[in-house]
N, C-alpha and C. Protein backbone atom coordinates (compact mmCIF):
# COMPACT_ATOMS: atom_id res chain seq x y z
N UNK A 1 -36.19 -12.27 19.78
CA UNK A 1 -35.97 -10.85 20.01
C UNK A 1 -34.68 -10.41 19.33
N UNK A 2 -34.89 -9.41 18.61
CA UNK A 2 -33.63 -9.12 18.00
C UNK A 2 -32.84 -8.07 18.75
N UNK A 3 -31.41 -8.21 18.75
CA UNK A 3 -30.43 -7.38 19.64
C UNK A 3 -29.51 -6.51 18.86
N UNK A 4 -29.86 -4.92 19.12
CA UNK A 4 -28.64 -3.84 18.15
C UNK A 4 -27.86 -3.66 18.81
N UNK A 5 -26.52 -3.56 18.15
CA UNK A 5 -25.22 -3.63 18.37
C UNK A 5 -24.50 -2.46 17.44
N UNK A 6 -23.70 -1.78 18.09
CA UNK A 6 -23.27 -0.59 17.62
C UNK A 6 -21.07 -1.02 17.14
N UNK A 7 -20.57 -0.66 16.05
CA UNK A 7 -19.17 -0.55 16.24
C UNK A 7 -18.55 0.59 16.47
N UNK A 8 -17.43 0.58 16.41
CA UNK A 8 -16.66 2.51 16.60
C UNK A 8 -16.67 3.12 15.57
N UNK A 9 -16.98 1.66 14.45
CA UNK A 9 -17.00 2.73 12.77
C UNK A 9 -18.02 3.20 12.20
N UNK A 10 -19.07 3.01 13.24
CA UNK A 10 -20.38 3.34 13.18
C UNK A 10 -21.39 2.56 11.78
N UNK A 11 -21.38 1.51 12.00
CA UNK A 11 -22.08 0.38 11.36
C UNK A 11 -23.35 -0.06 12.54
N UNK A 12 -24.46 -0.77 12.65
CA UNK A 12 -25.67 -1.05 13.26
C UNK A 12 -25.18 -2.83 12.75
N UNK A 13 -25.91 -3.25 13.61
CA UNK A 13 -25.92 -4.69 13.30
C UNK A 13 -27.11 -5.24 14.48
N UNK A 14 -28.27 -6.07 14.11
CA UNK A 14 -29.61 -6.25 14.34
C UNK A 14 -29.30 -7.85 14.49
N UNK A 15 -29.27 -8.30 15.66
CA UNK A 15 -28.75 -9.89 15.40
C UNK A 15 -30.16 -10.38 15.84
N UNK A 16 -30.10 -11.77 15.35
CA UNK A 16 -31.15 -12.21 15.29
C UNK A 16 -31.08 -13.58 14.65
N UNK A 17 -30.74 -14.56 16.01
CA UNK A 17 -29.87 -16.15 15.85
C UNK A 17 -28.80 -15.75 15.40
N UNK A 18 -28.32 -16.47 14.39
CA UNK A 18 -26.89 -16.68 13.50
C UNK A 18 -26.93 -15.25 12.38
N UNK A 19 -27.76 -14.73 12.66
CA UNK A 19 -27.78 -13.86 11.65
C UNK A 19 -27.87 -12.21 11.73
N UNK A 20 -26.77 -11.60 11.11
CA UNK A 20 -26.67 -10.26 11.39
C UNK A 20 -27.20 -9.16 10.49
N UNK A 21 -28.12 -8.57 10.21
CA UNK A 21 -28.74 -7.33 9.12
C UNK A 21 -27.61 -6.23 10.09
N UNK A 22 -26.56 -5.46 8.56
CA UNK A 22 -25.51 -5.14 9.10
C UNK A 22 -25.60 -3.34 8.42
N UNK A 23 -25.69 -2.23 8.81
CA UNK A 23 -26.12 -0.79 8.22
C UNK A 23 -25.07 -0.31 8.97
N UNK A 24 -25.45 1.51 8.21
CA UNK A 24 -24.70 2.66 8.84
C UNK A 24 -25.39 3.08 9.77
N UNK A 25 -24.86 3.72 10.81
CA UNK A 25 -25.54 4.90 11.89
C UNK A 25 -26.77 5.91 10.84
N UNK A 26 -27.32 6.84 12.07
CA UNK A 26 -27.50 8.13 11.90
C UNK A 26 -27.25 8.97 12.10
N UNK A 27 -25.90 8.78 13.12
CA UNK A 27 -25.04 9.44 13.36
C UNK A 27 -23.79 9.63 11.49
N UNK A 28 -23.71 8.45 11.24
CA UNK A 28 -22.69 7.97 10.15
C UNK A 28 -23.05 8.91 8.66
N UNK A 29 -24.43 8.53 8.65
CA UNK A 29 -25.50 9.20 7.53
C UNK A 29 -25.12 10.81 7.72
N UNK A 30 -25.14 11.36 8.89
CA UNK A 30 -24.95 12.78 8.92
C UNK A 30 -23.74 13.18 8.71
N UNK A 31 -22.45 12.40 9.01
CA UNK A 31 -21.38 12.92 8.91
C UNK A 31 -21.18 12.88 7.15
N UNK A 32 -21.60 12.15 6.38
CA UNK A 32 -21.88 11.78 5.24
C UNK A 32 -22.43 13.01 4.30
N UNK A 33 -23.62 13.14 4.78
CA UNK A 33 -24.52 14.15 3.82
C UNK A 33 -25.15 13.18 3.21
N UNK A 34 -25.38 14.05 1.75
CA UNK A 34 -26.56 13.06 0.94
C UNK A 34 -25.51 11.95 0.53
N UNK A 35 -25.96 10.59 0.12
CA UNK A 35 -25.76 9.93 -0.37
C UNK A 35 -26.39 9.87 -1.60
N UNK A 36 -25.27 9.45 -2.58
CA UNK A 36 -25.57 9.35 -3.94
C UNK A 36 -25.33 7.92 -4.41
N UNK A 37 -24.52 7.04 -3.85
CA UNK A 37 -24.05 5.92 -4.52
C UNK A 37 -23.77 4.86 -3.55
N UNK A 38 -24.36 3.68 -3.56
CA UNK A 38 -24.28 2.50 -2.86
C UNK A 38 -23.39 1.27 -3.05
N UNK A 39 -22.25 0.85 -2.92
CA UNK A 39 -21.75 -0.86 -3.78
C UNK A 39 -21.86 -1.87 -2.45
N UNK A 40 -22.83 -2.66 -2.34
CA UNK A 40 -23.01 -3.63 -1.81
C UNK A 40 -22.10 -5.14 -1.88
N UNK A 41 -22.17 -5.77 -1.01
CA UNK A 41 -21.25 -7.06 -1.41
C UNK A 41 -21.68 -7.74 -2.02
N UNK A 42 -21.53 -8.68 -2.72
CA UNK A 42 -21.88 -9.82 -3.35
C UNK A 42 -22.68 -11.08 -2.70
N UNK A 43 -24.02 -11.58 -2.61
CA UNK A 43 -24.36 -12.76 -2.02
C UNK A 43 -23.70 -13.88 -2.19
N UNK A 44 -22.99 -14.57 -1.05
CA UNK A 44 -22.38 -15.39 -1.11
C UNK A 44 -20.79 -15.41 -0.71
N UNK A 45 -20.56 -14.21 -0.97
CA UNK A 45 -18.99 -13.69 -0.06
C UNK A 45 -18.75 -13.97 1.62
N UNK A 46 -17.46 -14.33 1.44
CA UNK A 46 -17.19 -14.61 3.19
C UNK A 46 -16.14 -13.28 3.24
N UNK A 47 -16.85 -13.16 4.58
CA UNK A 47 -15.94 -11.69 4.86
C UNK A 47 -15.40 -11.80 6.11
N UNK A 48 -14.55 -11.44 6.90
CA UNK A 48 -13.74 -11.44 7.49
C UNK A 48 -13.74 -10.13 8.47
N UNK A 49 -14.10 -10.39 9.95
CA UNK A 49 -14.21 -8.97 10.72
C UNK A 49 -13.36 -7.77 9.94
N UNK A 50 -13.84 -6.59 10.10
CA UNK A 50 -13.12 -5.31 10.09
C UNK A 50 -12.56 -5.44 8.48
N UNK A 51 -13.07 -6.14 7.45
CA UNK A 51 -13.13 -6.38 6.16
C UNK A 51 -13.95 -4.96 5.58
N UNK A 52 -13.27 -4.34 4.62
CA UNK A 52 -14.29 -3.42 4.18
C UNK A 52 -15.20 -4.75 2.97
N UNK A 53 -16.84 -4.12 2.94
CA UNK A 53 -17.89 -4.62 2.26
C UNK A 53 -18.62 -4.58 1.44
N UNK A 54 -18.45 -2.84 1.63
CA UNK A 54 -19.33 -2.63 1.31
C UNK A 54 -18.80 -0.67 0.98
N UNK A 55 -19.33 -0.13 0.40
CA UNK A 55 -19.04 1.02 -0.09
C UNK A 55 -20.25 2.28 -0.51
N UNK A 56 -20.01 3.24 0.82
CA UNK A 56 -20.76 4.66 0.20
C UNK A 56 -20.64 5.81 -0.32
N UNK A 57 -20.82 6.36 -1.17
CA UNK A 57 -20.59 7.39 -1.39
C UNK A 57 -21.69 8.70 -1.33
N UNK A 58 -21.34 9.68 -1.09
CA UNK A 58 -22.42 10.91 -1.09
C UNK A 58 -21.34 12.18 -1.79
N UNK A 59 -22.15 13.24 -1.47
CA UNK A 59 -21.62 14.12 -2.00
C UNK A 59 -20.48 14.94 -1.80
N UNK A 60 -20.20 14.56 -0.40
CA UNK A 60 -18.71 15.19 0.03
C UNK A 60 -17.45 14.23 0.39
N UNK A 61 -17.71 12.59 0.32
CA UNK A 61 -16.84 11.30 0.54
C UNK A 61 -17.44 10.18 0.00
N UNK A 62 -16.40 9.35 -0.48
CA UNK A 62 -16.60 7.89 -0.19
C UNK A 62 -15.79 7.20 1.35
N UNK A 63 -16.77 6.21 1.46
CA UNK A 63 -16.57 5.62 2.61
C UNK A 63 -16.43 4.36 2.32
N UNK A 64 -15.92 3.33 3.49
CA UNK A 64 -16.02 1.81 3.32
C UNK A 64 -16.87 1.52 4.15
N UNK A 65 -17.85 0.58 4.22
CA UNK A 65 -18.91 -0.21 5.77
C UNK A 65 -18.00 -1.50 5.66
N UNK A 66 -17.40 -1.60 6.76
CA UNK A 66 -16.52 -2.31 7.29
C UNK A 66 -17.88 -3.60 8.03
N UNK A 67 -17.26 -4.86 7.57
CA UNK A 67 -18.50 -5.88 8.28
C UNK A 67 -17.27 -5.76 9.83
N UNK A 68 -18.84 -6.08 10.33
CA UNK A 68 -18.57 -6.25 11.90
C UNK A 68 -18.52 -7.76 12.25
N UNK A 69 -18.54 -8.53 11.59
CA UNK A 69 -18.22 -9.89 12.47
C UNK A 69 -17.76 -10.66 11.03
N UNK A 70 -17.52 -12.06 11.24
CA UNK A 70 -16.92 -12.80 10.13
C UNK A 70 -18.01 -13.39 9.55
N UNK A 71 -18.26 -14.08 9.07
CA UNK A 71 -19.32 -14.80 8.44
C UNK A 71 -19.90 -14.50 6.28
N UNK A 72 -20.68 -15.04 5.98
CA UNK A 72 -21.14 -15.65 4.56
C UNK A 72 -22.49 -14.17 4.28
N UNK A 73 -22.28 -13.31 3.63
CA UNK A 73 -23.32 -12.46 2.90
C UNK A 73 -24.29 -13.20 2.02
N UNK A 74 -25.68 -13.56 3.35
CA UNK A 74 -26.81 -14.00 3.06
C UNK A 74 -27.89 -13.32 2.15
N UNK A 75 -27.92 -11.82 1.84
CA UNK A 75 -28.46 -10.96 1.32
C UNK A 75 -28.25 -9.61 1.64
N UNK A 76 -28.13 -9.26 0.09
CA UNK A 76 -28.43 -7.65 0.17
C UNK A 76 -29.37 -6.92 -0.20
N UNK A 77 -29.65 -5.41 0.33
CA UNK A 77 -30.81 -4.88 0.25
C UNK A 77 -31.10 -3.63 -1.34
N UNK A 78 -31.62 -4.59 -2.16
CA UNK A 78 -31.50 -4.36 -3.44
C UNK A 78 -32.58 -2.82 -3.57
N UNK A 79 -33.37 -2.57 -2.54
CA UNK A 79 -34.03 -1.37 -2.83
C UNK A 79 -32.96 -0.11 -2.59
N UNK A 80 -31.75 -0.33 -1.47
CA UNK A 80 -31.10 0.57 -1.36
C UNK A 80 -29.95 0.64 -2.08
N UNK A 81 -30.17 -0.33 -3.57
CA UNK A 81 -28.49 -0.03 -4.19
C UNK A 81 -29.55 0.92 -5.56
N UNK A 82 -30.83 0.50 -5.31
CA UNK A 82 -31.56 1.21 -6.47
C UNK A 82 -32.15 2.74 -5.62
N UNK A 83 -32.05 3.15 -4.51
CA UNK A 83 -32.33 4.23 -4.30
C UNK A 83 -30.84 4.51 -2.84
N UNK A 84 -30.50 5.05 -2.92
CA UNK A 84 -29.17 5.34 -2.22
C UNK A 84 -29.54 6.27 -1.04
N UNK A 85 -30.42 7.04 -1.25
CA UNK A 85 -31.06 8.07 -0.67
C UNK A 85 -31.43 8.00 0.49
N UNK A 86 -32.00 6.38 0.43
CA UNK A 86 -32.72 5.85 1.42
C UNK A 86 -31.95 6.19 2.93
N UNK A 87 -30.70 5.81 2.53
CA UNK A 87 -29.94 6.14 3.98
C UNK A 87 -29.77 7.14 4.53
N UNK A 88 -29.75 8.76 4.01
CA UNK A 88 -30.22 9.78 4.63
C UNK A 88 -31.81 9.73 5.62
N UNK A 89 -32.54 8.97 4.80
CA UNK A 89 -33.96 9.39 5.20
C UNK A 89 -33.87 8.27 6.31
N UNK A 90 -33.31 7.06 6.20
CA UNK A 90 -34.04 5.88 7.29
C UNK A 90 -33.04 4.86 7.15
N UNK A 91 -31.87 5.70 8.45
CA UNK A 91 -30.54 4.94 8.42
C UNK A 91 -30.76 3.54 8.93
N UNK A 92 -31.10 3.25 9.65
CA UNK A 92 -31.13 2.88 10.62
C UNK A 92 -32.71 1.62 10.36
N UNK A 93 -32.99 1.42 9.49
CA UNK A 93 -34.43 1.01 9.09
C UNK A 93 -34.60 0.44 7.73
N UNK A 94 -34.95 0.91 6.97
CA UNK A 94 -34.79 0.43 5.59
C UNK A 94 -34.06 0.43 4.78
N UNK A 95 -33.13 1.30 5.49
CA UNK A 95 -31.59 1.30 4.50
C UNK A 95 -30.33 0.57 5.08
N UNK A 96 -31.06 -0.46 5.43
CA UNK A 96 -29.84 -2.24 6.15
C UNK A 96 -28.97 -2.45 4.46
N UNK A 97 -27.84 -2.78 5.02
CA UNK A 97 -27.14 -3.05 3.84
C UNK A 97 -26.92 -5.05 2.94
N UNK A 98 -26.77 -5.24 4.14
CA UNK A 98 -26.35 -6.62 4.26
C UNK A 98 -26.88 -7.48 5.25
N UNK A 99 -27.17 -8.69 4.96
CA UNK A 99 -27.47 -9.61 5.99
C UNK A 99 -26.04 -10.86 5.95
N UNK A 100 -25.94 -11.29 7.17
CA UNK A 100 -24.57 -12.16 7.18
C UNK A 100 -24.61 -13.00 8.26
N UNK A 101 -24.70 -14.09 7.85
CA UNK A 101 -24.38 -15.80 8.99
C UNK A 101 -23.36 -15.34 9.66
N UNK A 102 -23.45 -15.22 10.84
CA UNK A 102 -22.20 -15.24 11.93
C UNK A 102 -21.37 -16.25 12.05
N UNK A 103 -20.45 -16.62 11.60
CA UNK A 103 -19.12 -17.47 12.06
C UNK A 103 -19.53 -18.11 13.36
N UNK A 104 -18.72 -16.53 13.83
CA UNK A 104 -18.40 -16.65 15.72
C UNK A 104 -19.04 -16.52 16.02
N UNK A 105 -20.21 -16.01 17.00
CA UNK A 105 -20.61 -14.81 17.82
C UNK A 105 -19.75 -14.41 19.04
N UNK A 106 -19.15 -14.95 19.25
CA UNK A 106 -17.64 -14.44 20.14
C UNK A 106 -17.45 -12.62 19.58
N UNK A 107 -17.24 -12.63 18.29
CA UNK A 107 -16.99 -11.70 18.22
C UNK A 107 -17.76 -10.55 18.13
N UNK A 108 -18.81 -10.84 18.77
CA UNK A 108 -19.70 -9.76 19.41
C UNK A 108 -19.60 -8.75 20.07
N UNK A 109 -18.92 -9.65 21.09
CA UNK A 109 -18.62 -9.49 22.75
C UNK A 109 -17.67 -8.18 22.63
N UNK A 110 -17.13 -7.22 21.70
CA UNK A 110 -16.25 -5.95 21.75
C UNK A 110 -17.18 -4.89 21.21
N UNK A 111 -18.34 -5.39 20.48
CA UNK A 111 -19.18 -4.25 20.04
C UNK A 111 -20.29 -3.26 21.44
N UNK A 112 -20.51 -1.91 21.09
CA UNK A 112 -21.50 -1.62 21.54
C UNK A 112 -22.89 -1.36 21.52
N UNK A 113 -23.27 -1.24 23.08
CA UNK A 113 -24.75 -1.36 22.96
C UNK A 113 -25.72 -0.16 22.79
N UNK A 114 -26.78 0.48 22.51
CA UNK A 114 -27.17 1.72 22.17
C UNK A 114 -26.59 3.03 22.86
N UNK A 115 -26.45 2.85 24.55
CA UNK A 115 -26.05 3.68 25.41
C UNK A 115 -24.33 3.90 25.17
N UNK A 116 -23.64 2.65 24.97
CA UNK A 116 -22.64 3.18 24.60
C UNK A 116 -21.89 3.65 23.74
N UNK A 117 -22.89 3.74 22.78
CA UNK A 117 -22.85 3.96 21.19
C UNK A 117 -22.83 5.55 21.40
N UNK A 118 -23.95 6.15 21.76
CA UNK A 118 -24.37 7.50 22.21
C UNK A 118 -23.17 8.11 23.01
N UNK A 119 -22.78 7.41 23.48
CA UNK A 119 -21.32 7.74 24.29
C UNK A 119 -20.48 8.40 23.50
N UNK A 120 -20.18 7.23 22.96
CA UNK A 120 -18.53 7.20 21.54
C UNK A 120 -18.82 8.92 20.39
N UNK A 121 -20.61 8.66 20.29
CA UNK A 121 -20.73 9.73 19.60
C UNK A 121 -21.09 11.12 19.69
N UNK A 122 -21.06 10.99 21.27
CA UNK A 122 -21.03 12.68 22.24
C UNK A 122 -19.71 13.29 21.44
């Protein structure tokens, strides 16, 4: 069963064993607008909690997607560095950025869970 996990910087993370598929909100996507431009990490990078990773841009900012836990970038999602778009339409779904081996999972234990996610973003 896979478990979503929300941060304050509004990143998604879908765990599932040792392994994290790591995105933006739809909350994140809206504060954003359209997105025009995607830079993904590199397969094979070790990243380091609260590490920026990853990089969006749209039409009114660039942003950083900060990884949420430590661990090795197992894959990235090559349909969304070739369509950027995707993350307006299906934040939260087909527009996952990264997948990443968890280190810890200790460092889980500060993230939130859907309800309190909805909270942070009242």
């Amino acid at each position: 069963m896979t478990t979503t996990l929300y941060t304050s910087d509004h990143e998604w993370l879908a765990i599932d064993g040792d392994v994290a598929t790591v995105g933006i909100t739809d909350y994140a996507q809206q504060q954003l607008g359209d997105v025009v431009f995607i830079e993904l990490p590199k397969v094979g990078r070790s990243l380091k909690k609260a590490e920026a990773a990853a990089v969006v841009e749209s039409v009114k900012a660039a942003s950083d997607v900060y990884a949420p836990v430590t661990g090795e970038v197992l894959e990235t999602n090559a349909e969304l560095a070739a369509e950027p778009a995707l993350v307006n339409s299906d934040a939260q779904g087909k527009a996952w950025f990264f997948k990443i081996k968890m280190a810890d999972k200790s460092e889980l234990g500060g993230l939130m869970d859907e309800a309190a996610y909805k909270t942070h973003t009242a």
